[in-house]
N, C-alpha and C. Protein backbone atom coordinates (compact mmCIF):
# COMPACT_ATOMS: atom_id res chain seq x y z
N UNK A 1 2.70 27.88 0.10
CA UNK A 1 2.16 28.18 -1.22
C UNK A 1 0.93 27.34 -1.45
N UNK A 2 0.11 27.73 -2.17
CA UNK A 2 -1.29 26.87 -2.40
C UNK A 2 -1.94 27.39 -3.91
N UNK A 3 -1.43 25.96 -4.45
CA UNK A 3 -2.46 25.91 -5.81
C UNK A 3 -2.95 25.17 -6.10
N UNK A 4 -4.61 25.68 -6.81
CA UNK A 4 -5.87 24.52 -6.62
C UNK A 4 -6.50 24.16 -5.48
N UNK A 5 -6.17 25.36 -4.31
CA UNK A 5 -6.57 25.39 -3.20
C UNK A 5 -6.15 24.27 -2.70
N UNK A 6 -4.62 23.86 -2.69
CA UNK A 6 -4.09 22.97 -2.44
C UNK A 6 -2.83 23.45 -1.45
N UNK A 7 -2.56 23.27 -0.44
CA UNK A 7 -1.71 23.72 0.32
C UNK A 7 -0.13 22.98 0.35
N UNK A 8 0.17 23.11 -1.08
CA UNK A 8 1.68 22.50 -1.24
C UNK A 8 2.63 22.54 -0.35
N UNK A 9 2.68 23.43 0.26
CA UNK A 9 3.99 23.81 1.35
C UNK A 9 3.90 22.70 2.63
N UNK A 10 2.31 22.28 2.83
CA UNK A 10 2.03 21.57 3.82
C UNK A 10 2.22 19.94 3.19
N UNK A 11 1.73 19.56 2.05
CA UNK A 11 1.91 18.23 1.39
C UNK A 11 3.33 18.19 1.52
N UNK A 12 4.01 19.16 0.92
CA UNK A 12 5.62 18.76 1.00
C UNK A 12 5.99 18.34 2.44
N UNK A 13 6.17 19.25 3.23
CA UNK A 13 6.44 18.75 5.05
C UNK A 13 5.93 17.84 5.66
N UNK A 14 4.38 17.49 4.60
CA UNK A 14 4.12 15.75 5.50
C UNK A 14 4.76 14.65 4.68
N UNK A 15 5.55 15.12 3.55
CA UNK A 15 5.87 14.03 2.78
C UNK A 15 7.79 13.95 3.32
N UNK A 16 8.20 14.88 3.68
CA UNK A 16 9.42 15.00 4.25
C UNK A 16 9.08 14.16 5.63
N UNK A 17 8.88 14.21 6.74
CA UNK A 17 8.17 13.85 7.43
C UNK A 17 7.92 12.38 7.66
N UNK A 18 7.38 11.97 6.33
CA UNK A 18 6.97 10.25 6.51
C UNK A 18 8.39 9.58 5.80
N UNK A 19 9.20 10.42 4.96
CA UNK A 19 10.51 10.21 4.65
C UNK A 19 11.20 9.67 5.78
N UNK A 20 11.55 10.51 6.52
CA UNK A 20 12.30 10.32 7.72
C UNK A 20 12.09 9.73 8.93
N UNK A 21 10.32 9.14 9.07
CA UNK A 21 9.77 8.34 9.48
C UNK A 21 8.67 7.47 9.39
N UNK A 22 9.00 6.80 8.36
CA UNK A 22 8.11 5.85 7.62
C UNK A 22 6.68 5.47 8.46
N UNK A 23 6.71 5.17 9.80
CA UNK A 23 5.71 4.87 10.90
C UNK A 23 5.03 6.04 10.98
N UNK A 24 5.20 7.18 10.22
CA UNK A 24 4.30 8.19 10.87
C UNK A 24 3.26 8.29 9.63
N UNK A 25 3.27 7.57 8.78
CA UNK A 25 2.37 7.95 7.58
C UNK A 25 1.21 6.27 7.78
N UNK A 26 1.16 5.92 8.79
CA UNK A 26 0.03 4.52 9.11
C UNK A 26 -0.71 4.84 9.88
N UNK A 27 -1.67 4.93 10.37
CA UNK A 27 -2.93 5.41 11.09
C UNK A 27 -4.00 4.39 11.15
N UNK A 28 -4.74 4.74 12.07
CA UNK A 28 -5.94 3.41 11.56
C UNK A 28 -6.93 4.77 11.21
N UNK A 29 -7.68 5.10 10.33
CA UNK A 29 -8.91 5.63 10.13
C UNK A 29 -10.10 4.90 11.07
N UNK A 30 -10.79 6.10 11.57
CA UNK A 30 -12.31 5.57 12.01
C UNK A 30 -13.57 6.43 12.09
N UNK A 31 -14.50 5.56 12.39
CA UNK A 31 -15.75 6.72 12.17
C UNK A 31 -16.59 5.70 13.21
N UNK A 32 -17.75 6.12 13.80
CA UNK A 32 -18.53 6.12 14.94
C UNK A 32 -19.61 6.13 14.68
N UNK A 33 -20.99 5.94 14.74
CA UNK A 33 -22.17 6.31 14.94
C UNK A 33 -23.25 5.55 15.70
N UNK A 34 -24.75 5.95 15.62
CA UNK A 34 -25.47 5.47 15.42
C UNK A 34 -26.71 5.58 15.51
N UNK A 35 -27.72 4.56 15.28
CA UNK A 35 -28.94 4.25 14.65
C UNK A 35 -30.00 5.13 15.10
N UNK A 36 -30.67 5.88 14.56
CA UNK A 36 -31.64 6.78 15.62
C UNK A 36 -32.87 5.99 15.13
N UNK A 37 -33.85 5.88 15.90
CA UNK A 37 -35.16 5.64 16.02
C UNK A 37 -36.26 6.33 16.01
N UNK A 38 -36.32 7.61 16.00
CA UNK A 38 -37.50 8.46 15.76
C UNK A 38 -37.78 8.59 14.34
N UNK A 39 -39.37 8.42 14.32
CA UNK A 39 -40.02 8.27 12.70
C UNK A 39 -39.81 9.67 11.57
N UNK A 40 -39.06 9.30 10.09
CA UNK A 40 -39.55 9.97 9.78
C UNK A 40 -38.29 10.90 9.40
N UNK A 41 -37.27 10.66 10.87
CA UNK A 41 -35.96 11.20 10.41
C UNK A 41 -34.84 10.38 10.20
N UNK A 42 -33.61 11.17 10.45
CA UNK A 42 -32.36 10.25 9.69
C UNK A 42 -32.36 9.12 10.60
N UNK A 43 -31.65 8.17 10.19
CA UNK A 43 -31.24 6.92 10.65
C UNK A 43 -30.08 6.87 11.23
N UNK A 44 -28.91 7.08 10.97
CA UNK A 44 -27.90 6.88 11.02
C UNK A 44 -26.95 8.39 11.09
N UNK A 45 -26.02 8.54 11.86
CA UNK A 45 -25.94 9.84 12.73
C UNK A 45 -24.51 9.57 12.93
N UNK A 46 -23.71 10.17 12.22
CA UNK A 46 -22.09 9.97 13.32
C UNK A 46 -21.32 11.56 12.88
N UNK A 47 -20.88 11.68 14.28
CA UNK A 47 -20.11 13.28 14.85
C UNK A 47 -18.36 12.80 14.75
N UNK A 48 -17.73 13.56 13.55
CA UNK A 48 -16.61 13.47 13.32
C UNK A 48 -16.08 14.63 13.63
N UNK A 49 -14.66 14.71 13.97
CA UNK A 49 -13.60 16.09 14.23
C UNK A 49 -13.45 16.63 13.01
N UNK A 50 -13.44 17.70 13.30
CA UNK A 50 -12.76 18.91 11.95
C UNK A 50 -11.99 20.03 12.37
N UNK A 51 -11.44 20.63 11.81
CA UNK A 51 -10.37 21.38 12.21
C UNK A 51 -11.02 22.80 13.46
N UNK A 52 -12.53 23.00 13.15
CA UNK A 52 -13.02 24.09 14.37
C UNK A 52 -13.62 23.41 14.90
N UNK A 53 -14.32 22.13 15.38
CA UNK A 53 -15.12 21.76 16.12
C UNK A 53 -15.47 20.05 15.29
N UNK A 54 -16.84 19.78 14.99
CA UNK A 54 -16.96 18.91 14.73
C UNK A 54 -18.19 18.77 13.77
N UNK A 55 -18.34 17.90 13.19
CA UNK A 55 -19.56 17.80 11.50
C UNK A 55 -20.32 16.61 11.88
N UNK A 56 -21.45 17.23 11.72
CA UNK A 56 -22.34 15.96 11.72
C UNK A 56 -22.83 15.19 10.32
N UNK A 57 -22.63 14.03 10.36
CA UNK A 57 -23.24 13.14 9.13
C UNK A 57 -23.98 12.43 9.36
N UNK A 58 -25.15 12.65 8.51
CA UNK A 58 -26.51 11.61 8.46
C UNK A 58 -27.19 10.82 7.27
N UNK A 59 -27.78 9.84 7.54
CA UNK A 59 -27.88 8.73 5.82
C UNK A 59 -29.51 8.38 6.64
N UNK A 60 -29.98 8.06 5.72
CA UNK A 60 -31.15 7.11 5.77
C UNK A 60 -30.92 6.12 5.08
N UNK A 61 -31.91 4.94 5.14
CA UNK A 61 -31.41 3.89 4.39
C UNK A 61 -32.20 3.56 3.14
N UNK A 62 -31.76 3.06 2.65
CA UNK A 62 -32.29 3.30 0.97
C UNK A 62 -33.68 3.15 1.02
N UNK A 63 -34.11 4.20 0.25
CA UNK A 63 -35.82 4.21 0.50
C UNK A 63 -36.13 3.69 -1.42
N UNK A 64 -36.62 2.65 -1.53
CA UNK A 64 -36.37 2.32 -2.29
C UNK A 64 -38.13 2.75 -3.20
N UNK A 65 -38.76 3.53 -2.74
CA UNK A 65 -39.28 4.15 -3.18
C UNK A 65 -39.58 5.75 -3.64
N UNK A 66 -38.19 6.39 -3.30
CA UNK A 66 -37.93 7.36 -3.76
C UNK A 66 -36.77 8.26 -2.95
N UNK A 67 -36.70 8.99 -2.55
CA UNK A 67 -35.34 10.23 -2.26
C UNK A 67 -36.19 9.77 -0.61
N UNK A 68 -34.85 9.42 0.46
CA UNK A 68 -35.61 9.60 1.83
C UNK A 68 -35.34 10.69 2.85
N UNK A 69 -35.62 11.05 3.63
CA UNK A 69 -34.65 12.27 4.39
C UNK A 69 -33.49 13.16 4.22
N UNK A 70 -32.64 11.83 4.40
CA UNK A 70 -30.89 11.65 3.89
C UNK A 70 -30.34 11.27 2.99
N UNK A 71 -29.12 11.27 2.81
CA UNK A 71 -28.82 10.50 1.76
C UNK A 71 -28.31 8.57 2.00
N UNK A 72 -28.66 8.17 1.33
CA UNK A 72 -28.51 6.57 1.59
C UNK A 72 -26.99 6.55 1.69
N UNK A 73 -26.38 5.24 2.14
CA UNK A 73 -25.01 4.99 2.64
C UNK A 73 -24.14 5.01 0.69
N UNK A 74 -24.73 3.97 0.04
CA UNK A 74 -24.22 4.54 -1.27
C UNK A 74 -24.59 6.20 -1.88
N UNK A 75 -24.65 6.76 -1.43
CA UNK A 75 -24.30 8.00 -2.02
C UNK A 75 -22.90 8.42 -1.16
N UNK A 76 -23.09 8.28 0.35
CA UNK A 76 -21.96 8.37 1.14
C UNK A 76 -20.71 7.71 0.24
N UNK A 77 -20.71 6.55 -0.11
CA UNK A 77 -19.92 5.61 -0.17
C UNK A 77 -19.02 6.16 -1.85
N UNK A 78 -20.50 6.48 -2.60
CA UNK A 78 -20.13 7.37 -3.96
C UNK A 78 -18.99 8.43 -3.80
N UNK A 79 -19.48 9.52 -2.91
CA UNK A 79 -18.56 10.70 -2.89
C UNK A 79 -17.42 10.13 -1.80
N UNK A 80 -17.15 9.13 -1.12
CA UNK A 80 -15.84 8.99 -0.91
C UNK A 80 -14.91 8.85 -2.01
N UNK A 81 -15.31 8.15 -2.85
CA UNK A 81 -14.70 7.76 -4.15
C UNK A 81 -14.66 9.02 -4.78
N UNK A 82 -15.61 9.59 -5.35
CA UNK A 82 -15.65 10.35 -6.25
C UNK A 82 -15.05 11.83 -5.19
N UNK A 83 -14.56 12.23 -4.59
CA UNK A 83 -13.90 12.90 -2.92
C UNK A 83 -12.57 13.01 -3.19
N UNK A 84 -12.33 11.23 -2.70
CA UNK A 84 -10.77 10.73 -3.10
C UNK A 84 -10.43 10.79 -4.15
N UNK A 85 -10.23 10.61 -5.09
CA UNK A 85 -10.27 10.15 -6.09
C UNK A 85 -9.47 11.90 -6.89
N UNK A 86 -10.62 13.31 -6.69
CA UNK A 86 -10.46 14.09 -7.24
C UNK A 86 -9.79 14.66 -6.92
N UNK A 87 -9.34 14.87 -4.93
CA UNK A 87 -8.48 15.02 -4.32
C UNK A 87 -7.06 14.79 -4.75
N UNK A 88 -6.89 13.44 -5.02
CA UNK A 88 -5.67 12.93 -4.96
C UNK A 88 -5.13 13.57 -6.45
N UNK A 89 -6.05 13.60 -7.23
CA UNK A 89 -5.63 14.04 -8.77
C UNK A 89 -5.67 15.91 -8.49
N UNK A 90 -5.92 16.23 -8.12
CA UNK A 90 -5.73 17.71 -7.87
C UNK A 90 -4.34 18.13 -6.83
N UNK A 91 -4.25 16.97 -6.11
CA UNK A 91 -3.44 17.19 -5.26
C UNK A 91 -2.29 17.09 -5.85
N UNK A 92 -1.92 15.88 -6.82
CA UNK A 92 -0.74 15.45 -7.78
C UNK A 92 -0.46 16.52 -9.07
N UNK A 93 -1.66 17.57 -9.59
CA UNK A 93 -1.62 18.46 -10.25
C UNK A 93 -1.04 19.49 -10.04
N UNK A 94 -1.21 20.02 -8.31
CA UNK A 94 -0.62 21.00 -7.65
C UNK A 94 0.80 20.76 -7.27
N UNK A 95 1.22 19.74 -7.20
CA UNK A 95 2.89 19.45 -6.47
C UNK A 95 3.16 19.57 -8.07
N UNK A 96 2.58 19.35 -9.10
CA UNK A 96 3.28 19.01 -10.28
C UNK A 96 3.12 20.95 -10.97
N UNK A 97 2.48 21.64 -9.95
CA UNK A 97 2.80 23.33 -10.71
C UNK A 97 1.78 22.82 -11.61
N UNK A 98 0.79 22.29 -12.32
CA UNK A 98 -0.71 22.45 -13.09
C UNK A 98 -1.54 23.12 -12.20
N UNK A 99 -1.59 24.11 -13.01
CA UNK A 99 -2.66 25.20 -12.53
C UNK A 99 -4.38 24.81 -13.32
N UNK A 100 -5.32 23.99 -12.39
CA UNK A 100 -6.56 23.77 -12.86
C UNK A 100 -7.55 24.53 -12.73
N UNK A 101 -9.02 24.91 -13.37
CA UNK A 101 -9.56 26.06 -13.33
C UNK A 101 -11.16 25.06 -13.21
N UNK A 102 -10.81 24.32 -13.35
CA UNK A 102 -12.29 23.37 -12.84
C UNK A 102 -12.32 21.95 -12.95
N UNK A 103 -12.72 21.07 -12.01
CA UNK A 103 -12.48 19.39 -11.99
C UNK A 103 -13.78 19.00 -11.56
N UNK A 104 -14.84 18.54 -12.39
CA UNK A 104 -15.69 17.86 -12.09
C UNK A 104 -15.68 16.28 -12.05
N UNK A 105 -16.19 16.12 -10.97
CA UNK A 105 -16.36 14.60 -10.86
C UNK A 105 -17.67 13.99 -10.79
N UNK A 106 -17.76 12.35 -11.44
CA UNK A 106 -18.66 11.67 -11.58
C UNK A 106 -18.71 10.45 -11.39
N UNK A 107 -19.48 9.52 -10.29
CA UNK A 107 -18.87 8.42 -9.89
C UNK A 107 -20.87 7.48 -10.11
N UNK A 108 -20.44 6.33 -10.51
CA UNK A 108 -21.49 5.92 -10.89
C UNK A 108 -21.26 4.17 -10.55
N UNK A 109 -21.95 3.38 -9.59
CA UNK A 109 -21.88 2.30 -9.50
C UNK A 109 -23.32 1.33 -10.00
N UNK A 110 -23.07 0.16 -10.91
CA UNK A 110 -24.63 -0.28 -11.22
C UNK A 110 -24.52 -1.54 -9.88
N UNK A 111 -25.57 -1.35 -9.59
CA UNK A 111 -26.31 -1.63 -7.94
C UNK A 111 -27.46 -2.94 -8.53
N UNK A 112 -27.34 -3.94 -7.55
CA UNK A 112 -28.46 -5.18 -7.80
C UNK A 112 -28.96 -5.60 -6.49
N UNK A 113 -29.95 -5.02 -6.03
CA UNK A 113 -30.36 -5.66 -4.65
C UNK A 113 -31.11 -6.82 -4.79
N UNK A 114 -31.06 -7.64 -5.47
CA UNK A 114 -31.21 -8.83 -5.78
C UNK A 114 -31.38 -9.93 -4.89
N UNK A 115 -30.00 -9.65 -4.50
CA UNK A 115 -29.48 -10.67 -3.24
C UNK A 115 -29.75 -10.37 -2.14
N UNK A 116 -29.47 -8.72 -1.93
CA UNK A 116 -30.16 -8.23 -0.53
C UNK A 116 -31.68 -8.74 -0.14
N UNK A 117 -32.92 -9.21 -1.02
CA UNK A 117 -33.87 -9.73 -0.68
C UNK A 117 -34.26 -11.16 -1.07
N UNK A 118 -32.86 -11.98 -1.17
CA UNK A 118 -32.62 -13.55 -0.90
C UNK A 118 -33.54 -13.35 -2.08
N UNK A 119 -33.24 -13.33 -3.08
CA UNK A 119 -33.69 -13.81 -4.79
C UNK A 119 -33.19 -14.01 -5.64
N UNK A 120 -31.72 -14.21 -5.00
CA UNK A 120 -30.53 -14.86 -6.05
C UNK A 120 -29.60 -14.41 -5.17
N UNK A 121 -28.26 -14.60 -5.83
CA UNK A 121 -26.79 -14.79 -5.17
C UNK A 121 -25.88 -13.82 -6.37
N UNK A 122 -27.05 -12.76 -6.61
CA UNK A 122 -25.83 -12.24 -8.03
C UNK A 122 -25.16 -10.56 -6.90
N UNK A 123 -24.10 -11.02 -7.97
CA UNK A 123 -23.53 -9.88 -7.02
C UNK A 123 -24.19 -8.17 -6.89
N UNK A 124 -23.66 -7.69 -5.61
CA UNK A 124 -24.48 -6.96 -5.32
C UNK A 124 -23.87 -5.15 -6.15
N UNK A 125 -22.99 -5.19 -6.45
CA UNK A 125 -22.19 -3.85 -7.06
C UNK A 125 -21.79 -4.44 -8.11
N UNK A 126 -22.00 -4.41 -9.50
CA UNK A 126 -21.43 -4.90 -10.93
C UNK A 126 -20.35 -4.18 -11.54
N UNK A 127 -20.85 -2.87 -11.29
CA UNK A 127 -19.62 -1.80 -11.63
C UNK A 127 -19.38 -0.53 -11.39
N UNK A 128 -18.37 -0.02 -11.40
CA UNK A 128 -17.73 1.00 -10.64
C UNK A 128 -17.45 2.12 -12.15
N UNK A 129 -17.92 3.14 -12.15
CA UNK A 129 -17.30 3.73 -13.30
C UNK A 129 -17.11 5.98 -12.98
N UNK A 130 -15.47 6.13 -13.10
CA UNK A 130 -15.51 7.17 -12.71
C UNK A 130 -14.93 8.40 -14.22
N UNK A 131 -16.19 9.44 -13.93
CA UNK A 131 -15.89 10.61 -15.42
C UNK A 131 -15.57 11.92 -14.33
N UNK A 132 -14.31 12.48 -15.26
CA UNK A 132 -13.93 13.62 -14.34
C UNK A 132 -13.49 14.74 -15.71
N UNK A 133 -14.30 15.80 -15.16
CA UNK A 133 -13.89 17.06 -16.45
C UNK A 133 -13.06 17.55 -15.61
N UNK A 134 -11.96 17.93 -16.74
CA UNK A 134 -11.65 19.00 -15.83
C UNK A 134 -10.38 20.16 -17.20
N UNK A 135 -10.54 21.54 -16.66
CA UNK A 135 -10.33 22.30 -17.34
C UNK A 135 -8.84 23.16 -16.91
N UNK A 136 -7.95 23.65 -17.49
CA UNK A 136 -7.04 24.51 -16.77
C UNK A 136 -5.63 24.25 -17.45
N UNK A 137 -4.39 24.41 -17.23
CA UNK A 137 -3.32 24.59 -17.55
C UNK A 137 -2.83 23.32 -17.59
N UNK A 138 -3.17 22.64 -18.40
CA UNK A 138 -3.23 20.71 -18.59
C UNK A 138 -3.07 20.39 -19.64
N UNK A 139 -2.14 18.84 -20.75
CA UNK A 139 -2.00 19.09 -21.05
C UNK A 139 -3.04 17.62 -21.37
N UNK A 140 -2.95 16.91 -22.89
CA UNK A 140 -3.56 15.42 -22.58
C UNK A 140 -3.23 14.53 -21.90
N UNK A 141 -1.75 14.88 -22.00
CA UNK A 141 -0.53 13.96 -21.91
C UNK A 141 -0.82 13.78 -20.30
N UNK A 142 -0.57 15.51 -19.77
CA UNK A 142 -0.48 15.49 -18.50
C UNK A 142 -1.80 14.69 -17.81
N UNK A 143 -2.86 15.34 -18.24
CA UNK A 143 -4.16 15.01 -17.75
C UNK A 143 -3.98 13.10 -17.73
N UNK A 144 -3.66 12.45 -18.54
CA UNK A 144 -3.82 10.87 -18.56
C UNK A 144 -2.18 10.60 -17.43
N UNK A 145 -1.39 11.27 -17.51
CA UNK A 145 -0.41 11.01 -16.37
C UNK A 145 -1.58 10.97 -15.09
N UNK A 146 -2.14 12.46 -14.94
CA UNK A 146 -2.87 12.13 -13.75
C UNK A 146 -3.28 11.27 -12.98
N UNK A 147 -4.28 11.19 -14.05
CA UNK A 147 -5.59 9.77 -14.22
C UNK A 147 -4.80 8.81 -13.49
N UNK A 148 -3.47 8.45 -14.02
CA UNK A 148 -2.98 6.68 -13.65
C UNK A 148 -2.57 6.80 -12.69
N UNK A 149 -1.80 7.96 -11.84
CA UNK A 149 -1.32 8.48 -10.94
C UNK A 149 -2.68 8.03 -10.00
N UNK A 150 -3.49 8.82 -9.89
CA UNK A 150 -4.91 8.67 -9.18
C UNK A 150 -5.13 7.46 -8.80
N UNK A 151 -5.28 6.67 -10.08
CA UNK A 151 -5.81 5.31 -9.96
C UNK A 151 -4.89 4.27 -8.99
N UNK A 152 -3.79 4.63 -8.99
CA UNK A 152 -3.09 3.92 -8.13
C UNK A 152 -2.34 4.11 -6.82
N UNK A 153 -2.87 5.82 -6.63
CA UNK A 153 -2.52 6.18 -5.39
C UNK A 153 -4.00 6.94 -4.57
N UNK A 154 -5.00 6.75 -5.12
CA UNK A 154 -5.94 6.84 -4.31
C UNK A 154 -6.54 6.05 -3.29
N UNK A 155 -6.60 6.26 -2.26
CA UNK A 155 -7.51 5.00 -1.45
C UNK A 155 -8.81 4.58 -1.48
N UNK A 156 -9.84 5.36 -2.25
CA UNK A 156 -10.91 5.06 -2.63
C UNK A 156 -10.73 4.29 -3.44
N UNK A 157 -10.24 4.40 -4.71
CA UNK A 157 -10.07 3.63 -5.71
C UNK A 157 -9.53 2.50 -5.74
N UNK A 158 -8.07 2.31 -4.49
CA UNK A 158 -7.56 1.26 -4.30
C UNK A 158 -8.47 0.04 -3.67
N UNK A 159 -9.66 0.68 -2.81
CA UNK A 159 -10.39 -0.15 -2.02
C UNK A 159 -11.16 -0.44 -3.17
N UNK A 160 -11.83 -0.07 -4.36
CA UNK A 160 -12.52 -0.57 -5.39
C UNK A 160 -12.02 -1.56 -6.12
N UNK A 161 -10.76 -1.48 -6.60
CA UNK A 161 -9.89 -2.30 -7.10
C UNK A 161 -9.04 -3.57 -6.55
N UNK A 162 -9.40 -3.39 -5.12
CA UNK A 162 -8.56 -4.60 -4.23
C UNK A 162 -9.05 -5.00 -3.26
N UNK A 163 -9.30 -6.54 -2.95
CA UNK A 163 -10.35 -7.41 -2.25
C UNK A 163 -8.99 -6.74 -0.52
N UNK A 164 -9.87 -6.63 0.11
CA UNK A 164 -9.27 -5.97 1.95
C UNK A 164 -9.81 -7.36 2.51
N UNK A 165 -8.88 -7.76 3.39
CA UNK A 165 -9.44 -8.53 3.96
C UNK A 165 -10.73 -7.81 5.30
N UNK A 166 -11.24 -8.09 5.68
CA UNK A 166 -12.76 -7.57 6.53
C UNK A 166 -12.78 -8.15 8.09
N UNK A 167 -12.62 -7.81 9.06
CA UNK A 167 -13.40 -7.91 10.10
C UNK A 167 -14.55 -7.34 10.30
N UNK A 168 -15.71 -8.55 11.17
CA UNK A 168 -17.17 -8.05 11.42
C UNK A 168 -17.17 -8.63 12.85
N UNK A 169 -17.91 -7.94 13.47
CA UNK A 169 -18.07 -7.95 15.19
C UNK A 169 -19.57 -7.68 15.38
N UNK A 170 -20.10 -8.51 15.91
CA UNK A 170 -21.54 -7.46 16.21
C UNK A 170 -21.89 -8.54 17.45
N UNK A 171 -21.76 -7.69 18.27
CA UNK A 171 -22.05 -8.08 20.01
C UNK A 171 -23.38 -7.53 20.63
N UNK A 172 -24.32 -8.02 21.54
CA UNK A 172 -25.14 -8.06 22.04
C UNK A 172 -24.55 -7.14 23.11
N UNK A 173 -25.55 -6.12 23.64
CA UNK A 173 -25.22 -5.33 24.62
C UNK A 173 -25.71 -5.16 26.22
């Protein structure tokens, strides 16, 4: 069954699934790329799997004089959030039988490259702020169930909200 272009029948069987084997719902996520050097075009280049073949993604890096090729890594970084985020609340709408008829999302971070050009030490992301319309067989009640639902079972959001600890590697080749 699928509502909200949401394939319930399949969420249920992976959620049965990690029931009965807790180890099967941990994964490591990853992604690949890299740096191209010819003038003029994208920078940054990585070939991920998809269900027919494979998608290419490309960023330039912030052209801080206007729109560059690609899109910069924060816009990437935006629609993961604003991705996840709408996902997970559409997804929790559909197991819950809310039938939605439109979910816009809006993800907005205020940005200080400040520090990026050693002219202070202020932080570099101040704030995170996400607006989502959305229209359909909802109720307020339900709609703010959502919301908190989201907020605490999204992984975009969780990574906004909670310091990860970080590994960095960068080896000479």
């Amino acid at each position: 069954m699928s509502i909200n272009n949401i394939d319930t029948k399949q969420v249920t069987e992976y959620k049965r699934e990690i029931q009965k084997n807790p180890a099967d719902a941990k994964f490591t996520a990853k992604i690949e790329g890299d740096w191209l050097f010819t003038e003029g075009g994208p920078q940054f280049r990585s070939v991920v799997k998809v269900k027919d073949g494979t998608y290419t993604l490309e960023a330039s890096h912030p052209n801080f004089a206007g729109p560059a090729s690609r899109p910069g890594p924060m816009a990437f970084g935006l629609f993961w959030f604003a991705a996840c985020f709408s996902s997970t609340l559409v997804t929790e709408a559909s197991m819950r039988k809310i039938k939605l008829t439109c979910v816009k999302t809006r993800v907005e971070a205020d940005l200080d490259y400040t520090a990026q050009f050693d002219l202070g030490k202020q932080p570099l992301v101040n704030a995170f702020r996400v607006f989502m319309d959305v229209k359909g067989d909802v109720t307020e009640a339900q709609l703010k169930e959502l919301k908190e639902y989201s907020l605490t079972h999204c992984m975009g959001m969780f990574t906004i909200q909670h310091a990860i600890a970080l590994q960095a590697e960068v080896k000479k080749i």
